[in-house]
C-alpha atoms as a PDB file:
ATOM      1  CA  UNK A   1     -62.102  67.126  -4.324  1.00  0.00           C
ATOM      2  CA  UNK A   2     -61.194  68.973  -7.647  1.00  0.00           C
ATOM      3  CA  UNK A   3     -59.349  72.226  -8.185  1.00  0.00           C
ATOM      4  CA  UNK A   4     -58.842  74.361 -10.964  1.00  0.00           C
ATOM      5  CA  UNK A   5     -57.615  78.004 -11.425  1.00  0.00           C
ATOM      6  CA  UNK A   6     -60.981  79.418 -10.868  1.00  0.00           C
ATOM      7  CA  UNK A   7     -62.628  76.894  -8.045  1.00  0.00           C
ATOM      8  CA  UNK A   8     -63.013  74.269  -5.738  1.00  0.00           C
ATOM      9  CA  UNK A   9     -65.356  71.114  -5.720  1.00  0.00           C
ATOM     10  CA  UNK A  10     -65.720  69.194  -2.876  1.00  0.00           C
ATOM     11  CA  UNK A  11     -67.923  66.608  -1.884  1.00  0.00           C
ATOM     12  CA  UNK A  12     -68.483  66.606   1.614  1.00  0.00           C
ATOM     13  CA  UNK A  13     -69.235  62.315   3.475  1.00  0.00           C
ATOM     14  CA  UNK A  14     -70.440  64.030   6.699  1.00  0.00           C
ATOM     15  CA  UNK A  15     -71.726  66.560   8.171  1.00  0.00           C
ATOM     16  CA  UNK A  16     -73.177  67.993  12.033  1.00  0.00           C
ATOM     17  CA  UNK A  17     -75.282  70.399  10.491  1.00  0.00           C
ATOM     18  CA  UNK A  18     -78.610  68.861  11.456  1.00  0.00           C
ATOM     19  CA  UNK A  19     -80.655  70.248   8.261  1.00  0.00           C
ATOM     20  CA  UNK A  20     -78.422  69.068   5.658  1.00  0.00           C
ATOM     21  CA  UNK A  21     -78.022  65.674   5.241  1.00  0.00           C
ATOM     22  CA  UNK A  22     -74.479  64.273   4.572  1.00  0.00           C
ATOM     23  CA  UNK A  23     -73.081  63.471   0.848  1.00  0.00           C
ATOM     24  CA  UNK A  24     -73.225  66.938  -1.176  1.00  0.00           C
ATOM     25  CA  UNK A  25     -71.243  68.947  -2.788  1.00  0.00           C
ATOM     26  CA  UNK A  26     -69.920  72.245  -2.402  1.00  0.00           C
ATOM     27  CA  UNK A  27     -68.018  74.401  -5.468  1.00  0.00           C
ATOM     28  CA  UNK A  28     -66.693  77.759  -3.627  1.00  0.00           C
ATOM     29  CA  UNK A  29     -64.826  80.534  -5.637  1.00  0.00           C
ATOM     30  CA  UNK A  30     -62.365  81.086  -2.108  1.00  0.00           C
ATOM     31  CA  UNK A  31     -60.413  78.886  -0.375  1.00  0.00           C
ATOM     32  CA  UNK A  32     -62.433  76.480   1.077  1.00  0.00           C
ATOM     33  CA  UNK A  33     -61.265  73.921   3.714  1.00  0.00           C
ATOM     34  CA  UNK A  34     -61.688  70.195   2.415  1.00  0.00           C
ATOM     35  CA  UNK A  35     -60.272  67.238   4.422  1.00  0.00           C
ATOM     36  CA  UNK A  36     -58.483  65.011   2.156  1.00  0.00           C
ATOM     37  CA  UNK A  37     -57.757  61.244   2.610  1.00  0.00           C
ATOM     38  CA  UNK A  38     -54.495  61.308   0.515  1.00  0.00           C
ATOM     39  CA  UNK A  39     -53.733  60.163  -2.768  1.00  0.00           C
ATOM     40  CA  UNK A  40     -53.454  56.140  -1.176  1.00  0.00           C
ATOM     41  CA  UNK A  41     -56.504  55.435   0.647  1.00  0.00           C
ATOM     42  CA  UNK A  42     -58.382  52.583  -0.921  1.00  0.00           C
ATOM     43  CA  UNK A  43     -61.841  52.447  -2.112  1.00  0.00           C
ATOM     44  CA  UNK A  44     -63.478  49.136  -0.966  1.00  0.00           C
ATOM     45  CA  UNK A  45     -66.341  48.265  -2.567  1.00  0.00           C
ATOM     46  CA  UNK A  46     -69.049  45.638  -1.001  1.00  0.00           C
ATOM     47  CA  UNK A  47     -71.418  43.794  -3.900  1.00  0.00           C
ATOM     48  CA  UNK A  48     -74.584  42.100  -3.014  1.00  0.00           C
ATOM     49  CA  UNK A  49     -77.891  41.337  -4.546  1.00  0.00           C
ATOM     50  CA  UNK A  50     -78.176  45.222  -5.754  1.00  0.00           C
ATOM     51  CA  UNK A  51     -74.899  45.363  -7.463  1.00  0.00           C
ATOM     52  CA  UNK A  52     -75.935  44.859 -11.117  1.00  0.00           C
ATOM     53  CA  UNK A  53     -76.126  46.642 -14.262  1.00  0.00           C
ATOM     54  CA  UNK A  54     -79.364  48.046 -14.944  1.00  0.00           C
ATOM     55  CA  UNK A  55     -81.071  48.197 -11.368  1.00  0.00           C
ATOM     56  CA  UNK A  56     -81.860  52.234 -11.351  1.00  0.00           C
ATOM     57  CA  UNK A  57     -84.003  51.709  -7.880  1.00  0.00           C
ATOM     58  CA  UNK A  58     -80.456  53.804  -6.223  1.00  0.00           C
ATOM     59  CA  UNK A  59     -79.754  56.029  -9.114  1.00  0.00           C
ATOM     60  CA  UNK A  60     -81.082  59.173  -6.712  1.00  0.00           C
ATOM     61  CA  UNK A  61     -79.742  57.943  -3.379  1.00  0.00           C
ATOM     62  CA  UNK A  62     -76.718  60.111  -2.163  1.00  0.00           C
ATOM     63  CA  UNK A  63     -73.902  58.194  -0.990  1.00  0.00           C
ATOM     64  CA  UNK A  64     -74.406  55.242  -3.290  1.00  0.00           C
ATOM     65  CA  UNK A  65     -71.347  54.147  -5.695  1.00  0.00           C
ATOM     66  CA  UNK A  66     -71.892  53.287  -9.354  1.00  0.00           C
ATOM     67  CA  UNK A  67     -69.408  51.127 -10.707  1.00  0.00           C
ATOM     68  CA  UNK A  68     -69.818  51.214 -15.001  1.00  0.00           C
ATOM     69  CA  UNK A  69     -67.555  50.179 -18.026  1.00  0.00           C
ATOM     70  CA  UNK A  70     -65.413  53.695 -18.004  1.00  0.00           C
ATOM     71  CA  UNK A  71     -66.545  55.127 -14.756  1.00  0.00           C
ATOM     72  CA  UNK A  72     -66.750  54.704 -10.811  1.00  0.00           C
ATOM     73  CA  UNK A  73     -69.432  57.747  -9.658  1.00  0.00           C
ATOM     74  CA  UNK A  74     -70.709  58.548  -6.499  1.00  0.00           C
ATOM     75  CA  UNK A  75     -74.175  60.228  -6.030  1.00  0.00           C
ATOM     76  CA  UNK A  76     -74.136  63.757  -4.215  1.00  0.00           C
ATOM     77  CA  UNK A  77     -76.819  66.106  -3.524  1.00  0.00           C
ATOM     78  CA  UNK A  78     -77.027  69.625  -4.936  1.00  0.00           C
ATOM     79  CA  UNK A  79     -74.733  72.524  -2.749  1.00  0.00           C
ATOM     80  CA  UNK A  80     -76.723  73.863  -0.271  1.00  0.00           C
ATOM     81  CA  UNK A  81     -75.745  77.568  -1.113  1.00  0.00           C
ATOM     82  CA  UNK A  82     -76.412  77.189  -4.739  1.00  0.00           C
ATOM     83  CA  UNK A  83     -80.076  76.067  -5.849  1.00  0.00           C
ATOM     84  CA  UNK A  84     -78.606  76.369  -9.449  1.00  0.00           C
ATOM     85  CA  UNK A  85     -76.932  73.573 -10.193  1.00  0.00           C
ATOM     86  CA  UNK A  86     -78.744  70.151  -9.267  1.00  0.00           C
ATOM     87  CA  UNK A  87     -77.956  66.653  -8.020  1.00  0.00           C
ATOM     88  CA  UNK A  88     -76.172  64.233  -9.648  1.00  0.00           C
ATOM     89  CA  UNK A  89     -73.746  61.454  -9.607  1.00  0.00           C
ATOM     90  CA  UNK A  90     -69.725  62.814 -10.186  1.00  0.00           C
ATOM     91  CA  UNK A  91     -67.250  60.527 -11.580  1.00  0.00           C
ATOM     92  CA  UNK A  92     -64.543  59.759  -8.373  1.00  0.00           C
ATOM     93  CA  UNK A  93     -61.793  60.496 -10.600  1.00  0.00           C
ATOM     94  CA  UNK A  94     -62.722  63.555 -12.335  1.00  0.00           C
ATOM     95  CA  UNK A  95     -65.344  64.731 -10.207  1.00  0.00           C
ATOM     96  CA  UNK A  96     -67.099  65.350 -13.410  1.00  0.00           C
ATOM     97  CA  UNK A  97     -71.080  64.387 -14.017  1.00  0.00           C
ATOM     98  CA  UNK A  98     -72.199  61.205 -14.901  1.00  0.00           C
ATOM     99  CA  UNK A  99     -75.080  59.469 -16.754  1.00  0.00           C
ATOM    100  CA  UNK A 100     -75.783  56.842 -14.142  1.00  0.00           C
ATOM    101  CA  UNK A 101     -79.414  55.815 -15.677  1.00  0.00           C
ATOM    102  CA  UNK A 102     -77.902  53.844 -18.373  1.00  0.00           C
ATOM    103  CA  UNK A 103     -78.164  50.221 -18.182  1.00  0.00           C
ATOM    104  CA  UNK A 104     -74.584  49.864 -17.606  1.00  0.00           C
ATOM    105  CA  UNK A 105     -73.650  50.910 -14.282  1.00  0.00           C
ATOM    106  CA  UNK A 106     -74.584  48.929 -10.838  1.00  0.00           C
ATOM    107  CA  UNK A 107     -75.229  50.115  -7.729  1.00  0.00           C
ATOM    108  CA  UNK A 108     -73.119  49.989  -4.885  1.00  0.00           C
ATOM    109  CA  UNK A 109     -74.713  50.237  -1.848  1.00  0.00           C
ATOM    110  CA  UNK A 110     -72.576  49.576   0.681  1.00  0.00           C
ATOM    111  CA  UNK A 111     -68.047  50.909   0.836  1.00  0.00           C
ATOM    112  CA  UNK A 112     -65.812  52.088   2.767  1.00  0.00           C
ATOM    113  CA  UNK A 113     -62.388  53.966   2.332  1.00  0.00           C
ATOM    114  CA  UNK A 114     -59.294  52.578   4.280  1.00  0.00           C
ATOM    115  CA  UNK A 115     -56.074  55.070   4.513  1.00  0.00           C
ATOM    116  CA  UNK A 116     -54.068  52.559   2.062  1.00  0.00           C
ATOM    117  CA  UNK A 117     -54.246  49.236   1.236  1.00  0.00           C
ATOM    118  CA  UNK A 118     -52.152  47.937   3.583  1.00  0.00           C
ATOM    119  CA  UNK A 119     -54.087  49.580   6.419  1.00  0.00           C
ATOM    120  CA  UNK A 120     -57.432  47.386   5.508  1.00  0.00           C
ATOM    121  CA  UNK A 121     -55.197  44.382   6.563  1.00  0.00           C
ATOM    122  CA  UNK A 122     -54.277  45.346   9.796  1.00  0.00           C
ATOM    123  CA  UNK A 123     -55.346  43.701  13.418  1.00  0.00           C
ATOM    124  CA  UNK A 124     -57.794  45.304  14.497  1.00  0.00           C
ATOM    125  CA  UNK A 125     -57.929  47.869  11.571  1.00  0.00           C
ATOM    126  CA  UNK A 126     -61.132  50.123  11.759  1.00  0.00           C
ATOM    127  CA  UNK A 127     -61.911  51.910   7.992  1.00  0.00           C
ATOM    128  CA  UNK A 128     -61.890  55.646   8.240  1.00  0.00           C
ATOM    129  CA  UNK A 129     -65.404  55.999   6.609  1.00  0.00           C
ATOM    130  CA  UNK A 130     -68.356  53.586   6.329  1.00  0.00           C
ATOM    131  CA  UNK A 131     -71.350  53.615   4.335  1.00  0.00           C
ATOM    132  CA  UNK A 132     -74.648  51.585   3.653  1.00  0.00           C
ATOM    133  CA  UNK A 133     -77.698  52.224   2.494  1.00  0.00           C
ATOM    134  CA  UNK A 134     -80.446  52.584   5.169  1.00  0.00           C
END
């Protein structure tokens, strides 16, 4: 989530709304109601076979990560109010747009986000959001 002056971005992991499919973003002009995991939760980030730089077969996919030299982006689907703007993958710490077609950024196609650190190294700890490409 990013907020400025003017509006608020939010990318949005799930969703029960049976014709949208989850990971898409949303920029609303009044307060809008975003669920936030806090400033600690942890990012954790599984690399297989995909993960390399170069390999552009999940540059569309929603929900993948790319990890690059300056970046860490996650690819989100257009908002569904506004047919304007377009798809794309957002940087995770500026929630700014990212070239993720360039040779150096690989795929991550399967994370999950813990509350903190600590919390991934619990018994019996459970993550509070999983995903993997299907």
């Amino acid at each position: 989530m990013r907020q400025t002056g003017q509006s608020t971005v939010c990318a949005f992991l799930e969703t029960k709304d049976k014709n949208r499919e989850p990971f898409f973003l949303s920029v609303s002009m009044e307060d809008i109601v975003c669920m936030s995991y806090g400033t600690e939760w942890l990012l954790d980030l599984t690399f297989d076979a995909n993960t390399y730089p170069g390999n552009n077969q999940y540059f569309d996919k929603h929900g993948v990560i790319h990890v690059g030299e300056t970046a860490i982006a996650i690819n989100l689907d257009r908002p569904p109010e506004n047919i304007r703007l377009s798809a794309g993958a957002f940087d995770l710490k500026t929630f700014k747009t990212v070239d993720v077609h360039r040779r150096t950024y690989a795929p991550v196609t399967s994370w999950k986000i813990w509350h903190t650190a600590a919390a991934k190294h619990q018994a019996n700890a459970k993550p509070l959001f999983v995903f993997a490409v299907s």
